[in-house]
Protein backbone atom coordinates (compact mmCIF):
# COMPACT_ATOMS: atom_id res chain seq x y z
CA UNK A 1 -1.48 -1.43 -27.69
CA UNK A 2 1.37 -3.11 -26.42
CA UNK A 3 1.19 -3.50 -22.23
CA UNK A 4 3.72 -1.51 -20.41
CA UNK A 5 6.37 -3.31 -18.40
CA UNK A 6 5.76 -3.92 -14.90
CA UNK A 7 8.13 -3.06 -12.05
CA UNK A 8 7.56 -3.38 -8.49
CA UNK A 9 9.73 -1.15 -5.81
CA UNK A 10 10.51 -2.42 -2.28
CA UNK A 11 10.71 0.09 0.68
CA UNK A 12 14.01 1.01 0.44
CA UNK A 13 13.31 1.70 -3.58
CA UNK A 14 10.79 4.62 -2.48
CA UNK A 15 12.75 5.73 0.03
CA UNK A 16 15.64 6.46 -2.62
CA UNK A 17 13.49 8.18 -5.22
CA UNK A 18 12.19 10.39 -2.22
CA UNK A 19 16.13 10.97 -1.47
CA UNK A 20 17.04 11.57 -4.99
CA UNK A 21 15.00 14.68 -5.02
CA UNK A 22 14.84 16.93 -8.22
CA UNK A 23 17.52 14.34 -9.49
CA UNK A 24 15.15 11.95 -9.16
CA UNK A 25 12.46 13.74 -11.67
CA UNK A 26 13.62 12.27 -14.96
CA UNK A 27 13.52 8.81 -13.28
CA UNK A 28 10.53 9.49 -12.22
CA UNK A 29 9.17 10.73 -15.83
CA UNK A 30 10.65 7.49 -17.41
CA UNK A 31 8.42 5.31 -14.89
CA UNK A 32 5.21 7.03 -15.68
CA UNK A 33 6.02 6.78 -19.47
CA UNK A 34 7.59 3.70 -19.86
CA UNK A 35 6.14 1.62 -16.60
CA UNK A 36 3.43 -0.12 -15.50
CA UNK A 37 4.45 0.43 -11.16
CA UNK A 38 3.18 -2.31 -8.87
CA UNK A 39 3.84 -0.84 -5.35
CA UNK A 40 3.16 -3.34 -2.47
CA UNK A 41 1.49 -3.58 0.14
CA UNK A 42 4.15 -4.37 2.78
CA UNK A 43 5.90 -1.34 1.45
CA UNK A 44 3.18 0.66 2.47
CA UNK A 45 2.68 -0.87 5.63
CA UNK A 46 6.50 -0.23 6.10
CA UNK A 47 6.29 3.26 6.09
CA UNK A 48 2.95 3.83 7.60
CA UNK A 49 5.16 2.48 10.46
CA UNK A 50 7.37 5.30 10.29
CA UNK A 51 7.61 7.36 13.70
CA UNK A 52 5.81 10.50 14.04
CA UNK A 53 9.02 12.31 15.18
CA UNK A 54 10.86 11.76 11.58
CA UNK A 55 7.58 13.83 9.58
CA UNK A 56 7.60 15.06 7.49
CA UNK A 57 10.22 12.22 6.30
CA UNK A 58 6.90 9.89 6.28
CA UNK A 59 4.75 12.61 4.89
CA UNK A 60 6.97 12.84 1.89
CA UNK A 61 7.19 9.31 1.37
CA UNK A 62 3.19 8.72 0.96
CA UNK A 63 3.73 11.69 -1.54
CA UNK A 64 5.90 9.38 -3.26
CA UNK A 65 3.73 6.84 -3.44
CA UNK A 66 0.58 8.82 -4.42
CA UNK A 67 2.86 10.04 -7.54
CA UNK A 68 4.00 6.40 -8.25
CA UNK A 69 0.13 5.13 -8.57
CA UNK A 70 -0.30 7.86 -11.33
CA UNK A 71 1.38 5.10 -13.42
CA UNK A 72 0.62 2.15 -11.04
CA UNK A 73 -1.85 0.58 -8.66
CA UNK A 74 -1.30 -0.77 -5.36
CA UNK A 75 -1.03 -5.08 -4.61
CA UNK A 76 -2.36 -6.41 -1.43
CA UNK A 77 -0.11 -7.91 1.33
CA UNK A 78 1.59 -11.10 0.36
CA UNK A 79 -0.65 -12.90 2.92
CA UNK A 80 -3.88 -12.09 1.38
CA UNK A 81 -2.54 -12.88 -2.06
CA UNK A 82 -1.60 -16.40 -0.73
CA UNK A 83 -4.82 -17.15 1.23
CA UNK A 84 -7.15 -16.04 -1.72
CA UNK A 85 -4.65 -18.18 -3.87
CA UNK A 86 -5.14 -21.29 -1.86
CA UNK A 87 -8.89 -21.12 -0.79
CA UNK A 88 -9.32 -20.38 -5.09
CA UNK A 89 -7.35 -23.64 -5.65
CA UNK A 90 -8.93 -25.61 -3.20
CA UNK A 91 -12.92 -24.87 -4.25
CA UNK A 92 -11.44 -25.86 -7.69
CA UNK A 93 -8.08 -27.25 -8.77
CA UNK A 94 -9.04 -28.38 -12.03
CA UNK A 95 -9.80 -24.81 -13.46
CA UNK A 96 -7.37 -23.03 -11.13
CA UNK A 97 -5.04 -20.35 -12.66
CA UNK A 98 -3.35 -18.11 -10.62
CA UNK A 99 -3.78 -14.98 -13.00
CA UNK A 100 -7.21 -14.52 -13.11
CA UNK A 101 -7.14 -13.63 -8.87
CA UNK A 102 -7.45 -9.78 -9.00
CA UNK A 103 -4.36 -8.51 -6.35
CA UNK A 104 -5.05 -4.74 -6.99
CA UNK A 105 -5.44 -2.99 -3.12
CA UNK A 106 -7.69 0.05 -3.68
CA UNK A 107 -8.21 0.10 0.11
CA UNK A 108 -4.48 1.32 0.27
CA UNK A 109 -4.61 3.15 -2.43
CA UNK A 110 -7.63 5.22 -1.18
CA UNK A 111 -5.26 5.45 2.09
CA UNK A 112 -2.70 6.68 0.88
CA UNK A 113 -4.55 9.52 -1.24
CA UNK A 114 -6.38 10.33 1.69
CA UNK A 115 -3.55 9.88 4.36
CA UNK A 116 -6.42 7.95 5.94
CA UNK A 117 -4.72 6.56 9.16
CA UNK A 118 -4.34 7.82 12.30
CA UNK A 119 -1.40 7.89 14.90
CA UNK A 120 -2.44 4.95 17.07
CA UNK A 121 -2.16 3.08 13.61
CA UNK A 122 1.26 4.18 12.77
CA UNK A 123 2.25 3.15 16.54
CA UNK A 124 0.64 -0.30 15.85
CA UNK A 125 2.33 -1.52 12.58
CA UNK A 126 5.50 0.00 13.52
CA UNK A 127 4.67 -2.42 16.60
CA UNK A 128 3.95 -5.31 14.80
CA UNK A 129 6.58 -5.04 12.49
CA UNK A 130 9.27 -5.20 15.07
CA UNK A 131 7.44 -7.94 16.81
CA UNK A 132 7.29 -9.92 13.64
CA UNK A 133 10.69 -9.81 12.48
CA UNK A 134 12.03 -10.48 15.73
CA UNK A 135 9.95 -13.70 16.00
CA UNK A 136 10.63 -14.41 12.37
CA UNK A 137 14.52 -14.75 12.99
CA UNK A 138 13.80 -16.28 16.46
CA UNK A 139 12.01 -19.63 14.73
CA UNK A 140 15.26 -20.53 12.52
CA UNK A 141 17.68 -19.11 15.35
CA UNK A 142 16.33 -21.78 17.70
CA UNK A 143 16.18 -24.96 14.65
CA UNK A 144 19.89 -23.78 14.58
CA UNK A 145 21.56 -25.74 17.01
CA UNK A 146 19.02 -28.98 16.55
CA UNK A 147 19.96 -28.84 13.00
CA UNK A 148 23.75 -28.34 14.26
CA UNK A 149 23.36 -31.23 16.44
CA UNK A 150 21.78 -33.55 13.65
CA UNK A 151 24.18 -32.80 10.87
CA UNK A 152 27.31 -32.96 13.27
CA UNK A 153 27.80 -36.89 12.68
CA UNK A 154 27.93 -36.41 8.78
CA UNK A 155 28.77 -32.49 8.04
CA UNK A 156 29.39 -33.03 4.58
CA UNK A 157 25.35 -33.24 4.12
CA UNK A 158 25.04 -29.62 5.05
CA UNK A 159 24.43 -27.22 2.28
CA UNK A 160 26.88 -24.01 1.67
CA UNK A 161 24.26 -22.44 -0.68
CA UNK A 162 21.10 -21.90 -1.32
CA UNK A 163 20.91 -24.42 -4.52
CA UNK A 164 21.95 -27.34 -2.52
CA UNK A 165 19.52 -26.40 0.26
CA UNK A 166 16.85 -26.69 -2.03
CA UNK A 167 18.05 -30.29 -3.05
CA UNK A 168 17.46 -31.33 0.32
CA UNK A 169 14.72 -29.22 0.84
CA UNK A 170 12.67 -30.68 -2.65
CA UNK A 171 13.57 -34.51 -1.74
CA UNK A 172 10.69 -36.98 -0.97
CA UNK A 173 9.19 -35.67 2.29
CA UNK A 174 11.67 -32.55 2.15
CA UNK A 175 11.25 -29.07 3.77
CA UNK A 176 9.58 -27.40 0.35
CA UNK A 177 6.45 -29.86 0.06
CA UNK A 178 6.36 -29.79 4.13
CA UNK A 179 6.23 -26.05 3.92
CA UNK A 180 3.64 -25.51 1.54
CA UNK A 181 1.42 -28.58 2.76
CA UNK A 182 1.80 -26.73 6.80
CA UNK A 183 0.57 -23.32 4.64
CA UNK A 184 -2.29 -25.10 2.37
CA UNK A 185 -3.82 -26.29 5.42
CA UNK A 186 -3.67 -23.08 7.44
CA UNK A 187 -6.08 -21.62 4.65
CA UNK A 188 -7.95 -24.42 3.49
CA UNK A 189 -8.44 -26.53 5.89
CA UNK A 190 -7.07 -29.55 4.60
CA UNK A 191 -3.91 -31.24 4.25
CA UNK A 192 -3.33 -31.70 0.27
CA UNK A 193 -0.84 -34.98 -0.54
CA UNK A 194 2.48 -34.20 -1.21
CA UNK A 195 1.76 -34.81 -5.09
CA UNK A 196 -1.13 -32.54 -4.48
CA UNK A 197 0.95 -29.89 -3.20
CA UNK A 198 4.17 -30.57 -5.94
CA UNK A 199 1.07 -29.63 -8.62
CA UNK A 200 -0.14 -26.20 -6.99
CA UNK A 201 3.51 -25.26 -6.28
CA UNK A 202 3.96 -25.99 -10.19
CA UNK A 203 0.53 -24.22 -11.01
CA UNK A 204 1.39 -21.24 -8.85
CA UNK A 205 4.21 -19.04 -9.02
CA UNK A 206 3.37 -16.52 -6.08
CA UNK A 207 2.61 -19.47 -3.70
CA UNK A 208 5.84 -20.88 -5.18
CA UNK A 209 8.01 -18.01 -4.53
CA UNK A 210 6.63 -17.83 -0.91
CA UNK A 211 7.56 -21.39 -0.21
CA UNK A 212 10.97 -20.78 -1.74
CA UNK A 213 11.63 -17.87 0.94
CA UNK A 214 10.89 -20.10 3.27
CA UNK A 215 13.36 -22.51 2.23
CA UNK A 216 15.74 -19.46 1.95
CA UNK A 217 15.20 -18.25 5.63
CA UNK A 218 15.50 -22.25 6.83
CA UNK A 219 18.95 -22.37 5.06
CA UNK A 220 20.34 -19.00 5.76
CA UNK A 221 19.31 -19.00 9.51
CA UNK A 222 19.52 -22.31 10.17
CA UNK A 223 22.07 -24.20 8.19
CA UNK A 224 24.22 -22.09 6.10
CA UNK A 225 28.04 -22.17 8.17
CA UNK A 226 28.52 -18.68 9.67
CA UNK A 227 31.43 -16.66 8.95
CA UNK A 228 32.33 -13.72 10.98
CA UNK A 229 32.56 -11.52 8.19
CA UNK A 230 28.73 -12.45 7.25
CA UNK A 231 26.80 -9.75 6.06
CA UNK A 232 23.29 -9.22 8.18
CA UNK A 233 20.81 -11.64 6.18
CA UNK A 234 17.65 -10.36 4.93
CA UNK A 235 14.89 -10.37 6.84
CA UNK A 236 11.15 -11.03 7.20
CA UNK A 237 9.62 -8.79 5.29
CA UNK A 238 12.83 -8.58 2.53
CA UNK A 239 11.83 -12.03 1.94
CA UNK A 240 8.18 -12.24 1.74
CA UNK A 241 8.33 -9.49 -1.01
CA UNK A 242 9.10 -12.90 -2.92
CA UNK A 243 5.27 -13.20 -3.52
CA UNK A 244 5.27 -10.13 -5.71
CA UNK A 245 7.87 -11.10 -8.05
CA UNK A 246 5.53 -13.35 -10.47
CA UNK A 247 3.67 -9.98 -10.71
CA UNK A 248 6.43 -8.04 -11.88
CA UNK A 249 9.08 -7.84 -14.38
CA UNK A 250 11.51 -6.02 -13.03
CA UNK A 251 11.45 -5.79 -8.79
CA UNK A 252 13.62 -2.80 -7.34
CA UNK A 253 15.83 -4.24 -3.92
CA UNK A 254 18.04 -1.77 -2.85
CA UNK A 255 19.50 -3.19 -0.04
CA UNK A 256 22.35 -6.29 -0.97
CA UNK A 257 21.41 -8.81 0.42
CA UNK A 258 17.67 -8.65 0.02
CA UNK A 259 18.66 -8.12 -3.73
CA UNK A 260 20.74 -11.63 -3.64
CA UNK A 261 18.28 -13.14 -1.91
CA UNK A 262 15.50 -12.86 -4.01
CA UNK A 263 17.40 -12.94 -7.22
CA UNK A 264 18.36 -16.63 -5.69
CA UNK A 265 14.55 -17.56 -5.36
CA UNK A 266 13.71 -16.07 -8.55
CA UNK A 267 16.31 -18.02 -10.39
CA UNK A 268 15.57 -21.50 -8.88
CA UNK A 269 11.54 -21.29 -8.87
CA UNK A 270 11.66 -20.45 -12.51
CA UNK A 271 10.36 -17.14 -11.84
CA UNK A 272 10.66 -14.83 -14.86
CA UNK A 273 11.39 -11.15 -12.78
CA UNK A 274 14.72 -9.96 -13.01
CA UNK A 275 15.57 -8.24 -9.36
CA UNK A 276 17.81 -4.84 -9.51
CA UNK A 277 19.09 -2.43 -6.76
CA UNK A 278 18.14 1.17 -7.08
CA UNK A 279 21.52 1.94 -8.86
CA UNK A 280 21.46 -0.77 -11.22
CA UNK A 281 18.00 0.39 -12.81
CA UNK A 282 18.82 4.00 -12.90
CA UNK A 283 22.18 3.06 -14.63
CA UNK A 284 20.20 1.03 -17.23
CA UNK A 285 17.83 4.01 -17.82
CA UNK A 286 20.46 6.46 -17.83
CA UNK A 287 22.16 4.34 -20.51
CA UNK A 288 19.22 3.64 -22.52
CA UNK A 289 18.46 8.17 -22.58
């Protein structure tokens, strides 16, 4: 039997089959027929860190999920999947290969059948969600103005997208290998060469995608020119949903500049997931009925 296609659905994805309501039932139908769903973790642990005062918004939301793993299963946070990634690599490069690491999160998936958390959980994420984004967008908010300063005696060197960024960013010694060497050693242990580290980024296309939002967040909060017309740039957690796109074929954004951001990374680490809004899969399933 042929394997179903694989889609994964960010936050804001769940949240508009939820708002869809009985209009959202054929969708719905079409993704337990024709889909294989890969809901993340992080979207979970979005809306676990919804406030107690908007149930039984949140309530209906883990209904949505528990309906979506009828055709699905549930991936762990993008940090796990990296750290098992790397220590896997590092015990043995020669045989490493990235697929055979099982991702699948039964622990949330029991959770969220159960509704096995408590209050003082919910108050905790949503906690730590707000304190991690805010730091996130701190780091490259400060490198701004050092960055500003450096570039200011030759502007023509700074990049205006995120393809030129990553010229800079994959020369000898550039921000890529840096990146991934800083994270490889985190986990491991050890600081791998910068060949070393060129090969596993090659070898692994969810360690690859999360070094490539990196580089995204370094140019879009630290380098690209602002504009005062600038949309609000995606944040933290839009980005590390990178790490589940090598998992996926088709990854559901709906929010625009998340979408263009990851559609960027996809398209220059060779990743083979094509990244839709909400509205642009339901057209293409409306067409196809």
């Amino acid at each position: 039997m042929t394997p179903q296609p694989t889609i994964g659905f960010d936050t804001r994805g769940v949240n508009r089959l939820e708002d869809g309501g009985a209009q959202s039932e054929p969708l719905m139908k079409a993704l337990y027929c024709g889909f294989t769903v890969q809901l993340p973790a992080m979207a979970v642990d979005e809306i676990l860190a919804t406030p107690a005062k908007k149930n039984p918004r949140r309530e209906n939301l883990f209904a949505r999920c528990q309906r979506l793993l009828a055709s699905g299963q549930c991936l762990w946070p993008p940090h796990w999947i990296i750290k098992q990634l790397v220590l896997a690599h590092s015990k043995n490069a020669s045989r490493f290969d990235w697929t055979f690491l099982p991702v699948r999160a039964r622990f949330y998936e029991r959770a969220i059948i159960d509704r096995d958390f408590t209050e003082e959980l919910c108050d905790q994420q949503r906690n730590e969600q707000f304190e991690l984004e805010e730091r996130y967008a701190k780091v490259w908010a400060n490198l701004r103005p050092k960055l500003h300063e450096a570039l200011a005696q030759n502007p023509s060197l700074r990049p205006t997208d995120y393809h030129a960024a990553l010229a800079l960013a994959t020369l000898e010694d550039g921000v890529l290998w840096g990146v991934g060497q800083e994270i490889y050693r985190y986990v491991a242990g050890s600081t791998p060469s910068e060949a070393d580290i060129r090969r596993f980024i090659e070898a692994c296309p969810p360690f690859r995608a999360w070094c490539y939002a990196f580089v995204m967040s370094w140019f879009v909060g630290s380098l690209r020119p602002k504009m005062p017309d600038d949309p609000a740039p995606a944040g933290r957690n839009d980005l590390m949903m990178a790490v589940y796109l090598p998992y996926c074929e088709k990854f559901i954004a709906d929010e625009s500049s998340q979408a263009t951001s990851l559609r960027g990374i996809a398209t220059e680490a060779s990743i083979n997931c094509e990244v839709l809004t909400f509205d642009e899969f339901d057209a293409a399933l409306t067409l196809k009925g």
